[in-house]
Protein backbone atom coordinates (compact mmCIF):
# COMPACT_ATOMS: atom_id res chain seq x y z
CA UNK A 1 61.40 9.66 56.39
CA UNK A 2 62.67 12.83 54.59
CA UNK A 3 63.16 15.56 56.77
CA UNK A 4 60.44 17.57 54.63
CA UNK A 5 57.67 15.73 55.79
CA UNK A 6 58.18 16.19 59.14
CA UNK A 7 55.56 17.92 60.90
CA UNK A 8 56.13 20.97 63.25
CA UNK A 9 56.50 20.07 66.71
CA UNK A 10 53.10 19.04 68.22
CA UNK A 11 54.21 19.64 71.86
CA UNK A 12 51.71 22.82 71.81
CA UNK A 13 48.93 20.88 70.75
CA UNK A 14 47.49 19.09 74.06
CA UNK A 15 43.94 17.43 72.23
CA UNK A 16 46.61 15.80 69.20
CA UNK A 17 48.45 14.34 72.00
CA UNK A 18 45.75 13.06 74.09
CA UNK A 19 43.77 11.78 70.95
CA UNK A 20 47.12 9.67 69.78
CA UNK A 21 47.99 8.70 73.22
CA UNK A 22 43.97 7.03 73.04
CA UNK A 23 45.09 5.47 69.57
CA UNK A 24 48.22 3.98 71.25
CA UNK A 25 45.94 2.65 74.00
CA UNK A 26 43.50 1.33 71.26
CA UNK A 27 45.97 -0.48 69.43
CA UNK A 28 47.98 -1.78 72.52
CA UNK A 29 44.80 -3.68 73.16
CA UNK A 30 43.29 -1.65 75.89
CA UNK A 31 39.60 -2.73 74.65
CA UNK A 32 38.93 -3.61 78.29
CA UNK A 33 35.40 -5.75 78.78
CA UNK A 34 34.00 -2.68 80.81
CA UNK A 35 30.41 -2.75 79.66
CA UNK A 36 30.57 1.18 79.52
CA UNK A 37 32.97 1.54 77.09
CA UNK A 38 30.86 2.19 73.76
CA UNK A 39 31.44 0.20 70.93
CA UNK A 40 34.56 0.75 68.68
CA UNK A 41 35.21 -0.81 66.02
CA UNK A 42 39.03 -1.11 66.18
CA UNK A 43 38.95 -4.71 65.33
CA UNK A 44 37.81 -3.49 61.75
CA UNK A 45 40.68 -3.16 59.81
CA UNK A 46 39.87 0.14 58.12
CA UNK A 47 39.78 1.64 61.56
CA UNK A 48 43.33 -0.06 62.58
CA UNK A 49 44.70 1.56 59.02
CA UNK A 50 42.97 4.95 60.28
CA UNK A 51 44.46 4.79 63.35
CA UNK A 52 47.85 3.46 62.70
CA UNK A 53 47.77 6.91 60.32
CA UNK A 54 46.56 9.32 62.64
CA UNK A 55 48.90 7.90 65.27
CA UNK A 56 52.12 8.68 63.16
CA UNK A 57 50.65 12.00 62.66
CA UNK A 58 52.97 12.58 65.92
CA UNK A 59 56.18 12.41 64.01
CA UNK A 60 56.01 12.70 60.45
CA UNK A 61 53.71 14.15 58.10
CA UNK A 62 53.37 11.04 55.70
CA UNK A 63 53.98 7.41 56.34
CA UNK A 64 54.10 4.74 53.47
CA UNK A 65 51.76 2.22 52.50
CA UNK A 66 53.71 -0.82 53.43
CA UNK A 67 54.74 0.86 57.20
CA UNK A 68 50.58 0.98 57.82
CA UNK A 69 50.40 -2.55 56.69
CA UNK A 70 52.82 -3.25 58.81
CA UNK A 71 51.67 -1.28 61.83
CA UNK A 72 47.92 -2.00 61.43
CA UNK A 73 48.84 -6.17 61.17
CA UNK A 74 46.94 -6.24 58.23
CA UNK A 75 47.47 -8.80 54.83
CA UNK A 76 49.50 -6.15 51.95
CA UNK A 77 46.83 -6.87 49.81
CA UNK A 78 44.07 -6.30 52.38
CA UNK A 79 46.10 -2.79 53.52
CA UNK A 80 46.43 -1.46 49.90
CA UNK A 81 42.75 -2.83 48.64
CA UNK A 82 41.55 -0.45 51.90
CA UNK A 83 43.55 2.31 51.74
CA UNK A 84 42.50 2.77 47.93
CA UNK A 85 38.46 2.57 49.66
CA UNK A 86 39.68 4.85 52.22
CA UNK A 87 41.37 7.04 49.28
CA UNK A 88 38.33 6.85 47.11
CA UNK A 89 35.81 8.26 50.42
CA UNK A 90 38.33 10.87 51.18
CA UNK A 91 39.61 10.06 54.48
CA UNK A 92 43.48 9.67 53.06
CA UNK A 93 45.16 11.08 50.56
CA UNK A 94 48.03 9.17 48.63
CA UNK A 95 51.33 10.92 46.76
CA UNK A 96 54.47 9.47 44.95
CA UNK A 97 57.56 10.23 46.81
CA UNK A 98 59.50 12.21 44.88
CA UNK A 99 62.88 10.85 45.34
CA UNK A 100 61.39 6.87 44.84
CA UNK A 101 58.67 6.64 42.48
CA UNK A 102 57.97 3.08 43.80
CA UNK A 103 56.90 4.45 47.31
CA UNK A 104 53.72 6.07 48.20
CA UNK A 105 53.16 8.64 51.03
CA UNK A 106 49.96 8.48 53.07
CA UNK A 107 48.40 10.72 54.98
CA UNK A 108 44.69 11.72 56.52
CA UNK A 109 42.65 14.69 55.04
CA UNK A 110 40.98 16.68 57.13
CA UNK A 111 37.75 14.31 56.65
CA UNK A 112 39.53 11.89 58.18
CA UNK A 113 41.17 13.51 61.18
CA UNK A 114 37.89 14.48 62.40
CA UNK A 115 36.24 11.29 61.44
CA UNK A 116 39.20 9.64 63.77
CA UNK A 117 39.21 12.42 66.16
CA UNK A 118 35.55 12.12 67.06
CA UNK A 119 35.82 8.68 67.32
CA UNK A 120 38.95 9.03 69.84
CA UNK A 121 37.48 11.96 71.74
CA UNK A 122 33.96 9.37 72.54
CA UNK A 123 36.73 6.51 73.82
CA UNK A 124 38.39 8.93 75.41
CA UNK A 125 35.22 10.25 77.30
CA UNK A 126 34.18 6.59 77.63
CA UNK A 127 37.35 5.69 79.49
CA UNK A 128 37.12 8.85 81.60
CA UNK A 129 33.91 7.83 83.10
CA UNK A 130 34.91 4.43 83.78
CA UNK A 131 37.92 5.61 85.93
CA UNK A 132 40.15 2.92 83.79
């Protein structure tokens, strides 16, 4: 990953951390069969590209299309055909990478961090109560 994308250190920042340290629990499998827990769609492969995006948030600004693929276990086809959707409603934005014109950078928009956030924050809450 260049060393321009990078994002500044998010040590300060104790909600980013807790909200990716949910999306590592989330993707780790954590969906435990506790009845309290509200529904999330994390099965949903949109969500596991959302995720898998907000999640590298952490350490780079950008991550490329085939890495979220990769990450989210999701068909290349499948991955690109939803991150154009995902694209098209706003929630990620897409850009060439300058020094390879074959890669492309994604990121979320602010539509989409809060879209992710709020649905971290209610897991998050969820697990709280169920002392998990």
């Amino acid at each position: 990953m260049p060393s321009h994308l990078a994002l500044k250190d998010m040590d300060g920042d104790l909600h980013a951390k807790r909200m990716t340290g949910v999306a590592n629990l989330l993707t780790k499998g954590i969906e435990t069969e506790c009845n309290e827990l509200p529904p999330f769609p994390a099965m949903d492969p949109r969500w596991r590209i959302l995720i898998e995006i907000y999640k590298s948030r952490s350490v780079a600004a950008y991550t490329s299309v085939s890495f979220i693929a990769t990450a989210a276990e999701i068909p290349d086809t499948t991955s690109l055909r939803l991150q154009k959707a995902l694209h098209d409603d706003g929630m990620i934005k897409r850009c060439a990478d300058p020094a390879d014109k074959r890669r492309i950078w994604v990121s979320l928009t602010p539509k989409g961090v809060a879209i992710v956030e709020a649905a971290l924050a209610g897991f998050a809450e969820a697990l709280d109560r169920s002392n998990l």
